[in-house]
N, C-alpha and C. Protein backbone atom coordinates (compact mmCIF):
# COMPACT_ATOMS: atom_id res chain seq x y z
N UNK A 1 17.50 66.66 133.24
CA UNK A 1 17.30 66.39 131.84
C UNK A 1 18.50 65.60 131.33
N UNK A 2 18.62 64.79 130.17
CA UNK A 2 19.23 63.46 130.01
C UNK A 2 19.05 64.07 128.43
N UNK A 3 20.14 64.04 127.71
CA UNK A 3 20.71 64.34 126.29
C UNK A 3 21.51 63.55 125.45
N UNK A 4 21.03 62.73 124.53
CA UNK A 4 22.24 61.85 124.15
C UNK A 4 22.81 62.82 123.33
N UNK A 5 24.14 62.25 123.10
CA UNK A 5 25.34 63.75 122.43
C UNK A 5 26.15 62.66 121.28
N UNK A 6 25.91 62.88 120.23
CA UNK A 6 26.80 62.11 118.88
C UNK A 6 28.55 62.95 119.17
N UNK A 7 28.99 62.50 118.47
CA UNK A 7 30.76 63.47 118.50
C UNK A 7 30.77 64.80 117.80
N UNK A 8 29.32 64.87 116.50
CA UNK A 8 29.66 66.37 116.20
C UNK A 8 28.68 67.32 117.54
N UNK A 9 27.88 66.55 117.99
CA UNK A 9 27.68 67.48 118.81
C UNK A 9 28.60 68.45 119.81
N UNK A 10 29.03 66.80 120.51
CA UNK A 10 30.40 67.04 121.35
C UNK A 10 31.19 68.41 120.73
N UNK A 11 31.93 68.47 119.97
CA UNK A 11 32.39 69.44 119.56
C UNK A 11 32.34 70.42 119.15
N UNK A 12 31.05 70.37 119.14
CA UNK A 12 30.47 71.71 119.18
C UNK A 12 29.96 72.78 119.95
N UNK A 13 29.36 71.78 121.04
CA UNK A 13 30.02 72.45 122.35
C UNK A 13 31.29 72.54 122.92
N UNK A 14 32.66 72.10 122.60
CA UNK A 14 33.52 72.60 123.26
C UNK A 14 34.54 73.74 122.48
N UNK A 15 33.53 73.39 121.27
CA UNK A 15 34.34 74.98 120.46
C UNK A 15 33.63 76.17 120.46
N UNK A 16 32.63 75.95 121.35
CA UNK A 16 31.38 77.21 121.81
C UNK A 16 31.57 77.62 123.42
N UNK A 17 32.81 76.94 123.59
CA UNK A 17 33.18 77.58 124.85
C UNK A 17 34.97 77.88 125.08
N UNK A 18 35.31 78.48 125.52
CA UNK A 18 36.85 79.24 125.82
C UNK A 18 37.12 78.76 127.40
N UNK A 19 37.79 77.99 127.64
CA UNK A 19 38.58 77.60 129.11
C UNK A 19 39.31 79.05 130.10
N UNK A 20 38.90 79.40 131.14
CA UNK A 20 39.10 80.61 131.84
C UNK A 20 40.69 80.53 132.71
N UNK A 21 41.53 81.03 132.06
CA UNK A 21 43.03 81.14 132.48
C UNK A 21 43.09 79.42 133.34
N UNK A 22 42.87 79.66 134.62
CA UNK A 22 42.90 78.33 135.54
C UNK A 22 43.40 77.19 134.93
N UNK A 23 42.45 77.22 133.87
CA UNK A 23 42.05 75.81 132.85
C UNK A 23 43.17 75.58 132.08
N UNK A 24 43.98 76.09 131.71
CA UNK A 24 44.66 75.82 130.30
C UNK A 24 45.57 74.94 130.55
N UNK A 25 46.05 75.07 131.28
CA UNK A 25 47.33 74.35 132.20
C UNK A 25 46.58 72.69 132.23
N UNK A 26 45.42 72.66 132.18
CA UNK A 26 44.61 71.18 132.61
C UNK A 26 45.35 70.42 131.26
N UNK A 27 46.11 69.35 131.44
CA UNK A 27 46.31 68.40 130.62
C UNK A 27 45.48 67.98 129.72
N UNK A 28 44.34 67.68 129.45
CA UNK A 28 43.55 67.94 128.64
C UNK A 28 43.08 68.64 127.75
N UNK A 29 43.06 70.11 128.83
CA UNK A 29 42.76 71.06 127.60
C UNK A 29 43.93 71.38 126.79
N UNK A 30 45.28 70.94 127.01
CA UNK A 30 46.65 70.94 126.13
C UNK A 30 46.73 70.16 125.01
N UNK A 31 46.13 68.89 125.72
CA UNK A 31 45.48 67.93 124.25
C UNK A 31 45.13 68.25 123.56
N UNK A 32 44.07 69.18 123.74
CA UNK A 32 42.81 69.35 122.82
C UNK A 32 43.30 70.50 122.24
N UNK A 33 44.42 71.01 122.45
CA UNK A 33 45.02 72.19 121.54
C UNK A 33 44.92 73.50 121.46
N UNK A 34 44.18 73.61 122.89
CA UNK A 34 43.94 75.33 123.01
C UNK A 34 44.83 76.26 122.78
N UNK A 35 45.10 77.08 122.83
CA UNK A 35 46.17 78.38 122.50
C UNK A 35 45.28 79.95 122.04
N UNK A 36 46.15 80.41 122.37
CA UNK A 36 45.78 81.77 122.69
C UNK A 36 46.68 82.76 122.34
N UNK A 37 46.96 83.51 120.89
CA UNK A 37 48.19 84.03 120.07
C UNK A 37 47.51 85.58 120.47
N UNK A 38 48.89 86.49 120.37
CA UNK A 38 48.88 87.96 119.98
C UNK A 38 47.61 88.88 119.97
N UNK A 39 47.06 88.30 118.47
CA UNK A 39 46.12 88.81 118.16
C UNK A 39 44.56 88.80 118.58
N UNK A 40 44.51 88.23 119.65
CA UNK A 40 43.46 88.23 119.69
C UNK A 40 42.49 86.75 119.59
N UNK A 41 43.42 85.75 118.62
CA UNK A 41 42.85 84.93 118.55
C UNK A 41 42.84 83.36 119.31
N UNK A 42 41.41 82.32 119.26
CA UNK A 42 41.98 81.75 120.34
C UNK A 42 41.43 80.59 119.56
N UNK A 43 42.02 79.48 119.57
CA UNK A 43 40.89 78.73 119.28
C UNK A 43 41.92 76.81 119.69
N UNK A 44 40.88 75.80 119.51
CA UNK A 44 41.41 74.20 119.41
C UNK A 44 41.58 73.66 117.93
N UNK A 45 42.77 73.13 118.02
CA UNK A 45 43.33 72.52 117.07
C UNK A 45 44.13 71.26 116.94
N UNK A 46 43.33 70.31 117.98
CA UNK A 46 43.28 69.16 118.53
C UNK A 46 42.64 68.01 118.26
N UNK A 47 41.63 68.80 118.20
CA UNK A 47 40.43 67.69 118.88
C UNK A 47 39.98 66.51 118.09
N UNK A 48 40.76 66.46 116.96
CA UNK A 48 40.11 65.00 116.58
C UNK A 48 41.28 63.99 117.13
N UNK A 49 42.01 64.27 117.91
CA UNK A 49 42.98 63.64 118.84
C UNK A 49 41.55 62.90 120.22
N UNK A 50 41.01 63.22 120.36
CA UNK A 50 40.49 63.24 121.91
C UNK A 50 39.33 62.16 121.38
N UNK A 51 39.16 61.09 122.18
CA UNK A 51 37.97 60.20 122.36
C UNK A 51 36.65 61.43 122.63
N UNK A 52 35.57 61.12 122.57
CA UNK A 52 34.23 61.37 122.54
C UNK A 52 34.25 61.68 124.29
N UNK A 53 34.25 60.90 125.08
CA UNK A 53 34.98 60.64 126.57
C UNK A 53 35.90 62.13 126.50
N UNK A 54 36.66 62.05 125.94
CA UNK A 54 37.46 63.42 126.59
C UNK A 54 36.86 64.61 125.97
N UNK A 55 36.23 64.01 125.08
CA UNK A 55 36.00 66.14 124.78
C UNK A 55 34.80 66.09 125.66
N UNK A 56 33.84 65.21 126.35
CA UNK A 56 32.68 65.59 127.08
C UNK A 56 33.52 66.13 128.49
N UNK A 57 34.65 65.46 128.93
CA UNK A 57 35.52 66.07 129.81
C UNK A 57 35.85 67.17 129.89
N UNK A 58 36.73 67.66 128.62
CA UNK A 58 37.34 68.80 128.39
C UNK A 58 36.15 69.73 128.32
N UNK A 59 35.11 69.82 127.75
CA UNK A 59 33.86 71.12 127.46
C UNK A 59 33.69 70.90 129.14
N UNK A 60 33.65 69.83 129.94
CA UNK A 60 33.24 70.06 131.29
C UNK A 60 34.29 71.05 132.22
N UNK A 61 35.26 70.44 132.19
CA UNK A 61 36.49 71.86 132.57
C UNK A 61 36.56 72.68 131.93
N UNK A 62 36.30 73.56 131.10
CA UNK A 62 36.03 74.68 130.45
C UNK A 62 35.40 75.12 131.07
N UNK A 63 33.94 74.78 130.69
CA UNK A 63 32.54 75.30 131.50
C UNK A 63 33.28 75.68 132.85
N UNK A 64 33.31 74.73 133.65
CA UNK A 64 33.32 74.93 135.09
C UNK A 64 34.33 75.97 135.41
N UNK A 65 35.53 76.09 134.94
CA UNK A 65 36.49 76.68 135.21
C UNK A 65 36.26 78.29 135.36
N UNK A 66 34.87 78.54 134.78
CA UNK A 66 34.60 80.08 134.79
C UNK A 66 33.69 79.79 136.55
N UNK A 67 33.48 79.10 137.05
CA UNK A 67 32.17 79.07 138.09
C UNK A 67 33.59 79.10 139.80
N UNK A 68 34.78 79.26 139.36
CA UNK A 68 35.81 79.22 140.63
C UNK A 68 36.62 80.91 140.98
């Protein structure tokens, strides 16, 4: 199946997914501003840094990073 994806899509899938330890360290996902504080909370505070191109990247290392 074949999906065209606009940029709010894009980002909406990659803020509907959390990168699994492995991942964080990925240069990319540092871009894109992940972090992970104290409390509990985790989230990106990046991403309008990242071409359309990298956040389809970055949601792809996320994803995958739970499947190793």
């Amino acid at each position: 199946m074949e999906t065209k994806l606009d940029r709010t899509d894009l980002l909406a899938l990659l803020k509907g997914v959390v990168p699994n330890w492995g991942a964080m360290d990925n240069p990319l996902v540092k871009k894109a501003g992940w972090y992970f504080c104290d409390y509990g909370n985790s989230r990106w505070k990046s991403l309008d840094n990242l071409t359309d191109e990298e956040l389809h990247e970055c949601y792809l290392i996320c994803k995958n990073s739970w499947n190793k």
